[in-house]
Protein backbone atom coordinates (compact mmCIF):
# COMPACT_ATOMS: atom_id res chain seq x y z
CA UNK A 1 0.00 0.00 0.00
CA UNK A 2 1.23 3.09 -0.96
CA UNK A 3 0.94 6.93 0.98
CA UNK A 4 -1.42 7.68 -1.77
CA UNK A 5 -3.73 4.87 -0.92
CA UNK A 6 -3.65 5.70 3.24
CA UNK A 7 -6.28 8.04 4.34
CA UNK A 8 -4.87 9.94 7.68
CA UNK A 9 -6.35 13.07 7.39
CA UNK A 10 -9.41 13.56 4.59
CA UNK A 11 -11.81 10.54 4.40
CA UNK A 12 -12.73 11.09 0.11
CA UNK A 13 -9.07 12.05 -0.66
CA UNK A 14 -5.49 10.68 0.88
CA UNK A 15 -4.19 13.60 2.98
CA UNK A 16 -7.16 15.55 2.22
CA UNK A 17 -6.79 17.98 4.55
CA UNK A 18 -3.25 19.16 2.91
CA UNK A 19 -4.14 22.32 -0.11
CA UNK A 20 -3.74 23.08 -2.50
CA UNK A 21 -3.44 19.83 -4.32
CA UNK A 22 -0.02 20.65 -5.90
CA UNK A 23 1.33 20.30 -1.80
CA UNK A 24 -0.89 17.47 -1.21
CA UNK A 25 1.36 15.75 -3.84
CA UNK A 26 4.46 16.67 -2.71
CA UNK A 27 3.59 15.06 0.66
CA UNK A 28 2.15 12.14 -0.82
CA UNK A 29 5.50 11.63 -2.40
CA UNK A 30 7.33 12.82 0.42
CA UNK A 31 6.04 10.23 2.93
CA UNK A 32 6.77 7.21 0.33
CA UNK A 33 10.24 8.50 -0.50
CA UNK A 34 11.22 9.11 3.36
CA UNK A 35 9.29 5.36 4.04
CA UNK A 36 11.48 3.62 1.37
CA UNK A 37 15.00 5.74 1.20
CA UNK A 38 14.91 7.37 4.58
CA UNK A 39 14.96 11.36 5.10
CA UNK A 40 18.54 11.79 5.08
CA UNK A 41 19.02 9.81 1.74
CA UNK A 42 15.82 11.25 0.16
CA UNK A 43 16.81 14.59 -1.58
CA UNK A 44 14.22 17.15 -2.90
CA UNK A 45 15.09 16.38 -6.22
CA UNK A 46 13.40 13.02 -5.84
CA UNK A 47 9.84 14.14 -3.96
CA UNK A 48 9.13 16.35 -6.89
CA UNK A 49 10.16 13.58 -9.48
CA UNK A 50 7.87 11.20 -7.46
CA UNK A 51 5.39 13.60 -7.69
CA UNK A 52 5.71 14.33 -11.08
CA UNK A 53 7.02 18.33 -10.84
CA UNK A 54 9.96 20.12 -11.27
CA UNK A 55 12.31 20.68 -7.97
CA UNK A 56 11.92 24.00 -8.01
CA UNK A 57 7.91 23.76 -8.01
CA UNK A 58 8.66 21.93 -4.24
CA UNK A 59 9.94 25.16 -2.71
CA UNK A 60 6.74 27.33 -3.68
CA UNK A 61 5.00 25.07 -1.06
CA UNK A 62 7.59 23.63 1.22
CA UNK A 63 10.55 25.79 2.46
CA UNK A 64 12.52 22.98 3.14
CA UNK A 65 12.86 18.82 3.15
CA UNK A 66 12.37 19.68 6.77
CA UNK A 67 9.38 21.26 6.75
CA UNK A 68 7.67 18.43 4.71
CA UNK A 69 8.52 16.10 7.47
CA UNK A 70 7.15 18.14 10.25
CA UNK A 71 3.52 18.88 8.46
CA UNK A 72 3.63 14.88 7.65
CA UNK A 73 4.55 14.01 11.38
CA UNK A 74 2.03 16.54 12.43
CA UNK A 75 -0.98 15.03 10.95
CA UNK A 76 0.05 12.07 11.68
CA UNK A 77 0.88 12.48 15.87
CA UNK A 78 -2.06 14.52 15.52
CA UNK A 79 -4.56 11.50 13.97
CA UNK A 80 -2.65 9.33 16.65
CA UNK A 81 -3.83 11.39 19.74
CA UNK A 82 -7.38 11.79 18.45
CA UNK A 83 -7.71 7.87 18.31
CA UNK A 84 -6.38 7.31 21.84
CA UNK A 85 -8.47 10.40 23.21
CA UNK A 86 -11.99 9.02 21.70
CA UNK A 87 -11.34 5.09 23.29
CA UNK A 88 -9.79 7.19 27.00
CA UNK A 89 -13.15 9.12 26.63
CA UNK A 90 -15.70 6.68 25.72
CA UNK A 91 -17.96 4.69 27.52
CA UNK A 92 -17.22 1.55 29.51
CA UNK A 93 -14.63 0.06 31.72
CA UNK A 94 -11.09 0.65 31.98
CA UNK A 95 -10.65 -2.73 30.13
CA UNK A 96 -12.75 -1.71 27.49
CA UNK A 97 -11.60 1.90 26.71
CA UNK A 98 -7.67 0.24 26.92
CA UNK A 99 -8.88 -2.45 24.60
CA UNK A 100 -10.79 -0.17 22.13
CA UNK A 101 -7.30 2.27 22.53
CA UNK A 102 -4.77 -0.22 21.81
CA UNK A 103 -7.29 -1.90 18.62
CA UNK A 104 -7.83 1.06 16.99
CA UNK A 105 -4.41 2.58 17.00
CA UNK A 106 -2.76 -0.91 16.06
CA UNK A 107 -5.39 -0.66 13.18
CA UNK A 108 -4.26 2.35 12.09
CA UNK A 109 -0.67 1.47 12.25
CA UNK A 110 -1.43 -1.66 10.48
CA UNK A 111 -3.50 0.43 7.78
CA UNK A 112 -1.65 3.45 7.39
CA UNK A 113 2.09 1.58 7.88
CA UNK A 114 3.89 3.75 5.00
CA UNK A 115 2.76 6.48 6.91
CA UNK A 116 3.21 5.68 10.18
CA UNK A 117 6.87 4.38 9.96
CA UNK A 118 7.59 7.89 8.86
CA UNK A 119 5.45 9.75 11.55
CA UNK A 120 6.72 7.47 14.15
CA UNK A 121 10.52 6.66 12.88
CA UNK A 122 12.10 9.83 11.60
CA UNK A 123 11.60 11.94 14.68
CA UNK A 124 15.47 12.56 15.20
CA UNK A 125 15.75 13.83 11.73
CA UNK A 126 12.89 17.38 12.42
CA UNK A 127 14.94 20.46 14.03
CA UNK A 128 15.14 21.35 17.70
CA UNK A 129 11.53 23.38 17.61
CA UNK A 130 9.86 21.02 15.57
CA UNK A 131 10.70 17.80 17.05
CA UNK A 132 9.73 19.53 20.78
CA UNK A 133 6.47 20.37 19.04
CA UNK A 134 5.94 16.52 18.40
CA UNK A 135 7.62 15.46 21.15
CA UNK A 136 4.78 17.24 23.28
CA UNK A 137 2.15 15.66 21.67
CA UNK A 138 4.01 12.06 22.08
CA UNK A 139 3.71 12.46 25.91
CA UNK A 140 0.28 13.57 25.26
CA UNK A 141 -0.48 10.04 24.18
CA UNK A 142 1.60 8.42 26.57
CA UNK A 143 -0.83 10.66 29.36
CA UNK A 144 -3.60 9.36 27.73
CA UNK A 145 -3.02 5.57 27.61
CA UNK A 146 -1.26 6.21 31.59
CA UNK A 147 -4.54 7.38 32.24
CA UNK A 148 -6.94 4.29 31.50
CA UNK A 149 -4.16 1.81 33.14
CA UNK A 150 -4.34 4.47 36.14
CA UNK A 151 -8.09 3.93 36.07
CA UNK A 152 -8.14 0.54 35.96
CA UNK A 153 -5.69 -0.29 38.67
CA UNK A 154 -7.72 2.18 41.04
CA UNK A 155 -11.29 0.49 40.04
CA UNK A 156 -9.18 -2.83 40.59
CA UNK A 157 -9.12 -4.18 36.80
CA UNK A 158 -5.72 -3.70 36.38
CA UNK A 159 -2.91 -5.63 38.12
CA UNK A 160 0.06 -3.17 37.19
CA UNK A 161 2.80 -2.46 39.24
CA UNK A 162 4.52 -0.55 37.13
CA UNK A 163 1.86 2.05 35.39
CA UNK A 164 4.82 4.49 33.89
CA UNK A 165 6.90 1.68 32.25
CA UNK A 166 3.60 -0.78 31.17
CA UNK A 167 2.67 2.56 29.41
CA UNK A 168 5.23 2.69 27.26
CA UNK A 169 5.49 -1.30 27.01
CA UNK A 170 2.25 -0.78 25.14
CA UNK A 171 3.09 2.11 23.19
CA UNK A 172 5.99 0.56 21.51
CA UNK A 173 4.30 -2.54 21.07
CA UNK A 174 1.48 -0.55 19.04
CA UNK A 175 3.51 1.50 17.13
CA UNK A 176 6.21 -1.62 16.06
CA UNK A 177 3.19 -2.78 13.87
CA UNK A 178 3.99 -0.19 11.55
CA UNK A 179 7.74 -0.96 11.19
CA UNK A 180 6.86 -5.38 10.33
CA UNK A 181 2.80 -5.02 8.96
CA UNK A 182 3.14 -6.52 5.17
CA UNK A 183 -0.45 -5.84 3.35
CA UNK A 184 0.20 -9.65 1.75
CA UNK A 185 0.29 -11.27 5.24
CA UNK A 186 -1.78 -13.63 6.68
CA UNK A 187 -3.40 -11.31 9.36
CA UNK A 188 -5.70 -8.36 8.19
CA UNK A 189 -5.11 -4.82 10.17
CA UNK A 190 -8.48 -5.62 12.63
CA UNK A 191 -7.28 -9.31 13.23
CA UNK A 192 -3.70 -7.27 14.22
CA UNK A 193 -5.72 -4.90 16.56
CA UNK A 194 -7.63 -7.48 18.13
CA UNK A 195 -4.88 -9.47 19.12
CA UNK A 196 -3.15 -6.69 20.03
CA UNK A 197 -5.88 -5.63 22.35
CA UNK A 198 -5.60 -9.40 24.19
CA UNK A 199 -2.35 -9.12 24.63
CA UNK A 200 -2.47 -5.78 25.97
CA UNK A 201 -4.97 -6.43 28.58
CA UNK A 202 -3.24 -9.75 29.19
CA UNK A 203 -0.11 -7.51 30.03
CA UNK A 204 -2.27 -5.64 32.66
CA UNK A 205 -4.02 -8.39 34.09
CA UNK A 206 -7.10 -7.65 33.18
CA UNK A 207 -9.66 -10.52 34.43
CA UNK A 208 -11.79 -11.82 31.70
CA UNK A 209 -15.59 -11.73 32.13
């Protein structure tokens, strides 16, 4: 699957939400150039051949290589904090709103995996401001997934000595399915989540009804 087959942002058109459409293919191209070459070994020169326009036509939208990468990882930690907020905020028990968390952003992961390796992988390569702009909203998801284990253990669902470090056991276990997810594999994205979600609450010692 290719960047211009994920939908992160607009639901009728991949990266919808980027205008005008000239940018929105620079991005496009941007986030399957950085996913296969890397940032560093990804030059300007190739995002606008990907994307079918002169280099010089990238710079009326995009500054810099740098700048692409930030308003990619943007969306993207952006999308990311809005799936974790709507399970932490729904309905149900701690169990439920950790399961729904940890299937929905596997899913998305698992759907969107050019994307997300990008978004989650080439954070060391944004500049000082930037990456403490998405470093912010990193620990914003970390608070948010802390905060249904924190639930749990105090409604006694959760068996977690640990709540910090199981947090981020089950954030990097997420966000990994972006790095190995093939599209030809045997699972499908929502068999990925759900077993994700088992082993999370497994991890937590949640007791099964």
């Amino acid at each position: 699957m290719s960047a211009a087959e994920e939908t992160p942002g607009g639901e009728d058109m991949p990266w919808g939400e980027v205008t005008p459409e000239a940018a929105r293919r620079l991005l496009v191209a941007a986030v399957e150039a950085f996913a296969e070459r890397g940032y560093h070994a990804t030059t300007t020169r190739d995002i606008a051949g990907r994307a079918g326009m002169s280099p010089a036509a990238l710079y009326i939208h995009y500054k810099t290589k740098e700048e692409l990468l930030h308003r990619i990882s943007r969306i993207g930690h952006d999308k990311a904090l809005e799936i974790l907020r709507a399970a932490a905020d729904g309905e149900g028990t701690a169990a439920e709103r950790l399961g729904d968390a940890v299937r929905s952003f596997v899913r998305w992961h698992a759907e969107r995996h050019t994307t997300a390796r990008v978004v989650q992988y080439e954070l060391d390569a944004l500049g000082p401001e930037h990456r403490t702009e998405i470093v912010a909203l990193r620990r914003e998801s970390d608070a948010t997934v802390r905060r249904i284990i924190n639930e749990g253990v105090a409604a006694g669902e959760f068996d977690v000595p640990d709540v910090p470090g199981t947090t981020v056991a089950v954030l990097s276990l997420c966000i990994d399915v972006a790095r190995w997810f093939n599209t030809q594999g045997r699972r499908t994205p929502d068999e990925v989540g759900a077993l994700y979600a088992d082993l999370v609450l497994r991890m937590v010692g949640a007791q099964k009804k």
